[in-house]
Protein backbone atom coordinates (compact mmCIF):
# COMPACT_ATOMS: atom_id res chain seq x y z
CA UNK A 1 -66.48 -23.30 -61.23
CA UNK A 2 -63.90 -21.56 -58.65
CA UNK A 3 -60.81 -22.09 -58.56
CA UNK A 4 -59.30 -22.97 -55.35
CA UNK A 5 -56.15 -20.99 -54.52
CA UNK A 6 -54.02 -22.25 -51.71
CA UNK A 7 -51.81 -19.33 -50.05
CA UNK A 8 -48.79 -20.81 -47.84
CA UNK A 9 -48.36 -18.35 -45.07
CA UNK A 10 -44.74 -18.18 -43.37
CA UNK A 11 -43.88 -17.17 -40.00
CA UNK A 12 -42.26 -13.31 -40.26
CA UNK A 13 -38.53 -12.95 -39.59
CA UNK A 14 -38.16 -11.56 -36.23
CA UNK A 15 -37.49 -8.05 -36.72
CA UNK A 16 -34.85 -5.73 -34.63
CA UNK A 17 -36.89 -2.53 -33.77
CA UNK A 18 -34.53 -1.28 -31.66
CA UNK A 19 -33.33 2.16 -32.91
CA UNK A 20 -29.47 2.31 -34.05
CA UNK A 21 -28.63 4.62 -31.47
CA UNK A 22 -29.73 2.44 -29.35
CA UNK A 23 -27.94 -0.62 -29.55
CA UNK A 24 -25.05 -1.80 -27.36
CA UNK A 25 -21.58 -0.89 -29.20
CA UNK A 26 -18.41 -3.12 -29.05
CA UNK A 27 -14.85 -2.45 -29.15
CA UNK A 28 -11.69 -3.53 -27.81
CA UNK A 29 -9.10 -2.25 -26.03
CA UNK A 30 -6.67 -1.71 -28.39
CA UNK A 31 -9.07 0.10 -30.71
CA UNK A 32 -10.44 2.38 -27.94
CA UNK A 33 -7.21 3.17 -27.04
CA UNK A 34 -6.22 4.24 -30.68
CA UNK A 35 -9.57 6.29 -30.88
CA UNK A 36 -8.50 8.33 -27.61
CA UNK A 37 -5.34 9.04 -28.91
CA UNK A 38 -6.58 10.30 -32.11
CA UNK A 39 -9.07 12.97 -31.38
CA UNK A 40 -10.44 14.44 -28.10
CA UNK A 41 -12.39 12.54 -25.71
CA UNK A 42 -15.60 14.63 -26.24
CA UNK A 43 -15.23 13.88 -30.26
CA UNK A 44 -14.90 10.71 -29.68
CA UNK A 45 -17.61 10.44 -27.07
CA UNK A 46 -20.36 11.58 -29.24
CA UNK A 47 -19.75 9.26 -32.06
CA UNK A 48 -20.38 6.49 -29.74
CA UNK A 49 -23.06 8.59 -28.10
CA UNK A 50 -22.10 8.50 -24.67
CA UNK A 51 -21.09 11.50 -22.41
CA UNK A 52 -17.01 12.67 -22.58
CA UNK A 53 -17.54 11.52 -18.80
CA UNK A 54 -18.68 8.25 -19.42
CA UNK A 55 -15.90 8.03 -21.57
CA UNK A 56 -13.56 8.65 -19.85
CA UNK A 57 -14.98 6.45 -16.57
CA UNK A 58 -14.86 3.65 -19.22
CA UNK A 59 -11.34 4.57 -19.71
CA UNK A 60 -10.37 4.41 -16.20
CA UNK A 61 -12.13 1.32 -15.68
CA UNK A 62 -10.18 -0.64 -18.38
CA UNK A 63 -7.00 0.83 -17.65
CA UNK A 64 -6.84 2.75 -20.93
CA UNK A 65 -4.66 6.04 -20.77
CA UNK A 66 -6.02 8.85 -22.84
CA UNK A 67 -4.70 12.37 -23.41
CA UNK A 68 -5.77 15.48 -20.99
CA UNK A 69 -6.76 18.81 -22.94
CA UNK A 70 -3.73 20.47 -22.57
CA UNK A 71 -2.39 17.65 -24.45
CA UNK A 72 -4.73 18.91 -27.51
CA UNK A 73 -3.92 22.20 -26.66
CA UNK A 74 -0.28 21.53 -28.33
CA UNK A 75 -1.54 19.54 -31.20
CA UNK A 76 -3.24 22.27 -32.48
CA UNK A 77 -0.43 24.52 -31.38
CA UNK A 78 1.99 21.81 -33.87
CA UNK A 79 4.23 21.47 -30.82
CA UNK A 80 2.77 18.18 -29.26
CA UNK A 81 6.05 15.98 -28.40
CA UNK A 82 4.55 14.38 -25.54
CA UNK A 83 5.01 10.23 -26.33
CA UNK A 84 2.01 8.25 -25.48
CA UNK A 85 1.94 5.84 -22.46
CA UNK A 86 1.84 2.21 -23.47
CA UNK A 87 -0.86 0.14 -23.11
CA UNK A 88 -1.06 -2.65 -20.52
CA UNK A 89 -2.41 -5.55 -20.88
CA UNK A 90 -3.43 -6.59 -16.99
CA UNK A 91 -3.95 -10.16 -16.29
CA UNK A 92 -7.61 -11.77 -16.48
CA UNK A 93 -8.74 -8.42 -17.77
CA UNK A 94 -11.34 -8.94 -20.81
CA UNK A 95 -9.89 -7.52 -24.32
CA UNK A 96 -13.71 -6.31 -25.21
CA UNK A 97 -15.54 -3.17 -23.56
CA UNK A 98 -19.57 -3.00 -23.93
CA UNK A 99 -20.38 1.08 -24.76
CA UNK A 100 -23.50 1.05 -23.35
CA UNK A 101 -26.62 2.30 -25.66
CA UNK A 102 -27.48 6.20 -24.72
CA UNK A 103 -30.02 6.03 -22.09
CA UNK A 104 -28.56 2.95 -20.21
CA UNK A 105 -26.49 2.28 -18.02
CA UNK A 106 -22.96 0.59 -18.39
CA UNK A 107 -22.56 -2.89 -16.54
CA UNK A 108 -21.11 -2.48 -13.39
CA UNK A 109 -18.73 -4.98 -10.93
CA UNK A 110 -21.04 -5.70 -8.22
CA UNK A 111 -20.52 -3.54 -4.85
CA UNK A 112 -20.56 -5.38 -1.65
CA UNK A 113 -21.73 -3.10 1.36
CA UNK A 114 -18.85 -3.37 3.79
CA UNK A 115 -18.41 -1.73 7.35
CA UNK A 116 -16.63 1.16 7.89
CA UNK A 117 -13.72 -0.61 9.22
CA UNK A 118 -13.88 -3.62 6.55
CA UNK A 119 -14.06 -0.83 3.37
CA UNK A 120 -11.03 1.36 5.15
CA UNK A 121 -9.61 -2.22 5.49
CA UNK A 122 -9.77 -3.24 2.30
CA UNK A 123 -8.35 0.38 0.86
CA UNK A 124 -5.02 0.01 3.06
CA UNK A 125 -4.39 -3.67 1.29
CA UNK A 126 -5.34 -2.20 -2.25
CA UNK A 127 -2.47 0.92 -1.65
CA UNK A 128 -0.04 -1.76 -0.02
CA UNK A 129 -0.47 -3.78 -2.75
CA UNK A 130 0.10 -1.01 -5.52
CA UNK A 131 2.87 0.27 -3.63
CA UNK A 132 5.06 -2.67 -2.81
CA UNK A 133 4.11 -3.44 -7.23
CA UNK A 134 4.51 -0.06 -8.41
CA UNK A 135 6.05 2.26 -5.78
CA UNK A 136 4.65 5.14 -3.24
CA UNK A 137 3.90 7.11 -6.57
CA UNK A 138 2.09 5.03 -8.47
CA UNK A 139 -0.44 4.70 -5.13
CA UNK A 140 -2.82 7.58 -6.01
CA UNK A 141 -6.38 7.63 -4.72
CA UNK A 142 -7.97 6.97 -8.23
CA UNK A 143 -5.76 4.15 -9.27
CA UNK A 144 -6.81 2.31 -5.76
CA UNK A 145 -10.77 3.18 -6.33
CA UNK A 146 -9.92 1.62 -9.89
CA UNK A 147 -8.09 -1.53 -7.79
CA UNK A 148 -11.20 -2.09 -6.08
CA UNK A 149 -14.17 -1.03 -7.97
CA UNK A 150 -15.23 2.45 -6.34
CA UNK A 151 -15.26 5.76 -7.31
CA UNK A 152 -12.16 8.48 -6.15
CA UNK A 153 -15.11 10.17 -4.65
CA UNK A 154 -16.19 7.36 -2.56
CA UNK A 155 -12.55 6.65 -1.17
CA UNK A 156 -12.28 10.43 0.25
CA UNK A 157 -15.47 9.48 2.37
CA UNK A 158 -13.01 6.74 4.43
CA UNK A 159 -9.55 8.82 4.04
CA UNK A 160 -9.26 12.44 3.27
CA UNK A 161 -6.12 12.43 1.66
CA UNK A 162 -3.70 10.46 0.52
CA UNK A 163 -1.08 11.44 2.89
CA UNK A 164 -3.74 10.14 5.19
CA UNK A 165 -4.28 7.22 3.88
CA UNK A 166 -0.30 6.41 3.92
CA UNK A 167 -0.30 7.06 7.81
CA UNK A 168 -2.49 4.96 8.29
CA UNK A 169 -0.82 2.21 6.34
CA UNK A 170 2.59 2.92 8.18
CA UNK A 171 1.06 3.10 12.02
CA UNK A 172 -0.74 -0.04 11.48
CA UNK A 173 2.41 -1.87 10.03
CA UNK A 174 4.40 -0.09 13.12
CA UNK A 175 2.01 -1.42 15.57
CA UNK A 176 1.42 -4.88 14.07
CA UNK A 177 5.55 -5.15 14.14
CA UNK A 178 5.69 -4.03 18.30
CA UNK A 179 2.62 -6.46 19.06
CA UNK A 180 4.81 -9.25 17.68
CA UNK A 181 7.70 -8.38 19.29
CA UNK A 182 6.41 -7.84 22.63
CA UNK A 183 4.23 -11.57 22.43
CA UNK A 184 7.97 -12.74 21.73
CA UNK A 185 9.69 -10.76 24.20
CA UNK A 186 6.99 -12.53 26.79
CA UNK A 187 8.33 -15.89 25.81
CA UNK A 188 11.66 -15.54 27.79
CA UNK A 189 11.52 -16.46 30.52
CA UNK A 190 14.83 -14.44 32.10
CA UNK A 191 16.51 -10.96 30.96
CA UNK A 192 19.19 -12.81 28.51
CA UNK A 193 16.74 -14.46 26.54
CA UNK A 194 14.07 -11.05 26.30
CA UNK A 195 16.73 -9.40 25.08
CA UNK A 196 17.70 -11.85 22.64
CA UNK A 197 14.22 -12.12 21.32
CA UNK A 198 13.30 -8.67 21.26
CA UNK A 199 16.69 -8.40 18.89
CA UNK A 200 15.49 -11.49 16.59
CA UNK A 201 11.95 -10.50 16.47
CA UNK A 202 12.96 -7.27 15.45
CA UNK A 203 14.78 -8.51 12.56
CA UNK A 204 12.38 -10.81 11.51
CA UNK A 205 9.78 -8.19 11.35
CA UNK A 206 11.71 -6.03 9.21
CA UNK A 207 12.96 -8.29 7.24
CA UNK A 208 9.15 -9.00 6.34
CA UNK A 209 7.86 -5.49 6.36
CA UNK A 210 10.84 -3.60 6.13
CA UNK A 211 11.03 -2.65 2.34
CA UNK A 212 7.13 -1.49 2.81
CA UNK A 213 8.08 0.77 5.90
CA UNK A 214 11.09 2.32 4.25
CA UNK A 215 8.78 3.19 1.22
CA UNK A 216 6.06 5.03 3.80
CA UNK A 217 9.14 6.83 5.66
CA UNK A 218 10.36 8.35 3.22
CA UNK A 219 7.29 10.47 2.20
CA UNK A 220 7.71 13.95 4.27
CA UNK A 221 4.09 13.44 4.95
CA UNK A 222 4.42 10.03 6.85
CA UNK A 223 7.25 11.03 8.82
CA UNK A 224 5.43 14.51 9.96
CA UNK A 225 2.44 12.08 10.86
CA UNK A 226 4.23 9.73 12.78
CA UNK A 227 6.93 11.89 14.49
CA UNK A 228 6.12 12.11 17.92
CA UNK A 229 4.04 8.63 18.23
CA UNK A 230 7.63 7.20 16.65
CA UNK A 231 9.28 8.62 19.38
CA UNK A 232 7.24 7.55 22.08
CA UNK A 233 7.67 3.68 20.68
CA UNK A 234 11.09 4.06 20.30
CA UNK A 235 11.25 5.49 24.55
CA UNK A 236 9.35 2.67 25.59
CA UNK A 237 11.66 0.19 23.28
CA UNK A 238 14.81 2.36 25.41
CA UNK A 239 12.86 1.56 28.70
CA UNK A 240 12.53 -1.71 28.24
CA UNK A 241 15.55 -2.58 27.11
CA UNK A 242 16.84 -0.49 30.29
CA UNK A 243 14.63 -2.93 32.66
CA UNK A 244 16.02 -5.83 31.18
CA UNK A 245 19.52 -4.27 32.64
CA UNK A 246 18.42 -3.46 35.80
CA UNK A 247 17.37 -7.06 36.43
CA UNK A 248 20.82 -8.19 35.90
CA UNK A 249 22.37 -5.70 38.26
CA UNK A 250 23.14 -2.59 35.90
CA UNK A 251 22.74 0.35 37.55
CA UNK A 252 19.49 2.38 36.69
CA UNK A 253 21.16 5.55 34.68
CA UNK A 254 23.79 3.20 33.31
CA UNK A 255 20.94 0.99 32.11
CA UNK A 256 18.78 3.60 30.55
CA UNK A 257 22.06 5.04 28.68
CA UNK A 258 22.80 1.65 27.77
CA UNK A 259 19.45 0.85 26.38
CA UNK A 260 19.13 4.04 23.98
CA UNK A 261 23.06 2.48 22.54
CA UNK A 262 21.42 -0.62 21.97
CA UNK A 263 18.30 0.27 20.62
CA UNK A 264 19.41 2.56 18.07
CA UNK A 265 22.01 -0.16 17.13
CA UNK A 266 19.23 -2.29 16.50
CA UNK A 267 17.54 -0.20 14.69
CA UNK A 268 20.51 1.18 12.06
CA UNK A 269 21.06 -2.95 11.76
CA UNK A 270 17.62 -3.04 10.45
CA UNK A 271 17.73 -0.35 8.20
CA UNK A 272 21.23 -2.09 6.65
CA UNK A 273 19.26 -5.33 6.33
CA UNK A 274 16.02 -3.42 4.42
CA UNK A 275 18.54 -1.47 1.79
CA UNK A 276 20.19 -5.31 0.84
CA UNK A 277 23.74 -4.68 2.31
CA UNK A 278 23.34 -7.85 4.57
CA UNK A 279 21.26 -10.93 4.60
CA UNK A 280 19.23 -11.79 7.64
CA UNK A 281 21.14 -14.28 9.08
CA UNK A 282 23.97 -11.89 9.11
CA UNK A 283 22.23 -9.25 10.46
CA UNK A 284 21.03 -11.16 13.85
CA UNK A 285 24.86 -13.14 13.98
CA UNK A 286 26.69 -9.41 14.38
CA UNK A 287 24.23 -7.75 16.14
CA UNK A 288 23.66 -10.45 18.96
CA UNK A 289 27.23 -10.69 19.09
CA UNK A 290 27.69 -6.80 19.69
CA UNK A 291 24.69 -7.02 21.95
CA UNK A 292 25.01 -9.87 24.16
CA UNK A 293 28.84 -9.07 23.97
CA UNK A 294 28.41 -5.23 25.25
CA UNK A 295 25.30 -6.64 27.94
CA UNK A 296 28.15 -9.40 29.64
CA UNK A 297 30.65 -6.24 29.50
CA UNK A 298 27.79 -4.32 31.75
CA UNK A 299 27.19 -7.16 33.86
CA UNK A 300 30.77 -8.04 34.63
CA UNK A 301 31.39 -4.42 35.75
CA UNK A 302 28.29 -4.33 37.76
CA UNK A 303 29.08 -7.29 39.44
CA UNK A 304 32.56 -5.80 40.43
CA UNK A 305 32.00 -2.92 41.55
CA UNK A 306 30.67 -2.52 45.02
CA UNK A 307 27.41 -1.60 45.68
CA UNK A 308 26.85 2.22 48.02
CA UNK A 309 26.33 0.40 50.97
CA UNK A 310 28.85 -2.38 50.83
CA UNK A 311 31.27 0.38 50.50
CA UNK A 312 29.75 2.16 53.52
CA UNK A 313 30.87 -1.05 55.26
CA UNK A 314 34.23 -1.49 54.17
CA UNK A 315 34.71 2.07 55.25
């Protein structure tokens, strides 16, 4: 007689094959940020088995600081007194990084193709943005490729520097303010009231983009860059003004004289208002009233004084 053996026959636990090396790591800010702080990057980098230079892209992408070599340099020199940075903590930024597994690939913010135009665009708002946050130094080329997801590399193929970069910014604020101005200016319909909005729009525009524009100016770079276009703007702003005049009876190199007076007091009432020493509606109530005050002056005297060939006549 046989015996009758009955064998129960379970399903095998699923099994991880993947090699240790070659499993996703996890780690959080904080930690990563301790790690780089402790020993070099490339120490650090091949215990997590990743490049120094993925590393450190890691590092840049999360907004961690970590130490340069020279840094090292004086640790093992016993003279290191250089204090760490701190560590931000940016808004909506995840507290976890991913260390890819050697061999792939790191997940990546998805890139968006953009025109020429829409990607130069997009690195002017970036800087703006930084700069009006931070100031004109914190706006370097590899914290605004961190801002928007690209490379430093890739910025330098839309802006060769960053002085060029900042140019750019101030022109395009400088031209954006005079378009505004003059579709005011156009809104008056006789010389009193052109010159009374070309005054108001002026203030209103720096009141808006003043504190940006004072930033760009005072880099030596921006000024070079916009010296003799700045000029130009500011002799066309001196003609106009000096047409205005003439309409009401000024004479012509009395006008023009008149017009470079009142444009540059314009202009130094604007920079008052951008440093804070006077509100806005301060700043158009004195210098209308200076203005409009000295324009009836020029008027009154035009209007008194003979003109060449009523004089011939009275002769």
């Amino acid at each position: 007689m046989c015996e009758e053996w009955h064998i129960s026959v379970r399903s095998p636990e699923p099994v991880d094959d993947t090699p240790k090396g070659a499993r996703d790591r996890t780690i959080s800010r904080r930690d990563l940020y301790e790690l780089v702080w402790r020993q070099p990057l490339g120490v650090n980098a091949r215990s997590l088995g990743i490049t120094s230079g993925a590393l450190a892209k890691i590092c840049d992408r999360m907004l961690i600081p970590y130490p340069s070599g020279r840094y090292w340099s004086k640790v093992r020199a016993g003279r290191s007194e250089t204090r760490r940075p701190l560590l931000d903590a940016p808004e909506g930024m995840s507290e976890e990084i991913v260390i890819p597994a050697e061999g792939r690939s790191g997940s990546r913010r998805t890139r968006t193709r953009l025109s020429v135009d829409a990607r130069r665009s997009q690195i002017s708002e970036a800087a703006i943005g930084i700069i009006v946050e931070d100031g004109l130094h914190a706006a370097t080329m590899k914290r605004i490729a961190r801002e928007i997801g690209l490379s430093e590399g890739h910025i330098y193929n839309y802006f060769k520097s960053q002085a060029e970069l900042l140019v750019h910014i101030a022109r395009q604020e400088l031209n954006e303010m005079n378009t505004i101005q003059q579709a005011d200016i156009r809104l008056g319909r006789d010389p009193w009231s052109r010159l009374t909005l070309a005054t108001v729009s002026y203030l209103h525009q720096v009141a808006s983009r003043g504190p940006l524009l004072q930033l760009l100016l005072a880099h030596p770079d921006v000024r070079r860059g916009l010296r003799s276009e700045h000029h130009d703007q500011r002799i066309l702003g001196n003609y106009a003004t000096a047409a205005q005049l003439e309409e009401l009876g000024v004479e012509k190199e009395l006008a023009f004289n008149a017009g470079l007076i009142l444009t540059n007091l314009s202009l130094r009432t604007g920079k008052v208002l951008t440093m804070g020493k006077i509100s806005l509606i301060e700043a158009e109530r004195m210098s209308l009233a200076i203005i409009l005050g000295a324009i009836e002056d020029l008027v009154r005297n035009a209007e008194a004084e003979p003109r060449p060939d009523q004089s011939a006549r009275l002769g």
